[in-house]
Protein backbone atom coordinates (compact mmCIF):
# COMPACT_ATOMS: atom_id res chain seq x y z
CA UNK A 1 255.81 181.71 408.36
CA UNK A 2 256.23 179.58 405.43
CA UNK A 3 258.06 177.11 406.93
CA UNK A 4 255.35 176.29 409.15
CA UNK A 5 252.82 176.69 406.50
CA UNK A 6 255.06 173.95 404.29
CA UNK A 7 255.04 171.50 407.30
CA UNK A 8 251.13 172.27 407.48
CA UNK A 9 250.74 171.70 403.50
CA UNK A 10 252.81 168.69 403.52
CA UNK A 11 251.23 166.76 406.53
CA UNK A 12 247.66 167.96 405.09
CA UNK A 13 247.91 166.46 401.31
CA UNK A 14 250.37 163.21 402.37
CA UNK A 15 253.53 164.73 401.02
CA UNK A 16 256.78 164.71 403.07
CA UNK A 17 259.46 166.96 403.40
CA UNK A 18 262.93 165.45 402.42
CA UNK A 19 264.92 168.63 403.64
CA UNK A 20 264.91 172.41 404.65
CA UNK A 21 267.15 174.65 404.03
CA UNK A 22 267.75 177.91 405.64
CA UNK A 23 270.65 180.29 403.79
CA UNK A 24 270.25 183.88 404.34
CA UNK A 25 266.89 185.14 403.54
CA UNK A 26 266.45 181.94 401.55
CA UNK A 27 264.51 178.80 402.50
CA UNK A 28 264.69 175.86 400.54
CA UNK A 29 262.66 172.50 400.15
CA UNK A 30 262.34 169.16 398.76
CA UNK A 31 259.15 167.65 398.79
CA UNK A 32 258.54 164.29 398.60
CA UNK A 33 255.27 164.06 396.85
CA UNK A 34 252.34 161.23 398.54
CA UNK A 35 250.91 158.68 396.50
């Protein structure tokens, strides 16, 4: 669920996601914030 909430977040404010990762029960971003 957050994944797809990120993606939702991102797209919604202008920001773009660089990379996810997925390790274990960890999920990590970067964020590329919008102008």
């Amino acid at each position: 669920a957050a994944e797809e909430d990120l993606k939702r977040f991102a797209k919604r404010t202008g920001h773009e996601i660089i990379s996810l990762k997925k390790k274990g029960d960890t999920l990590r971003f970067l964020i590329k914030r919008g102008e």
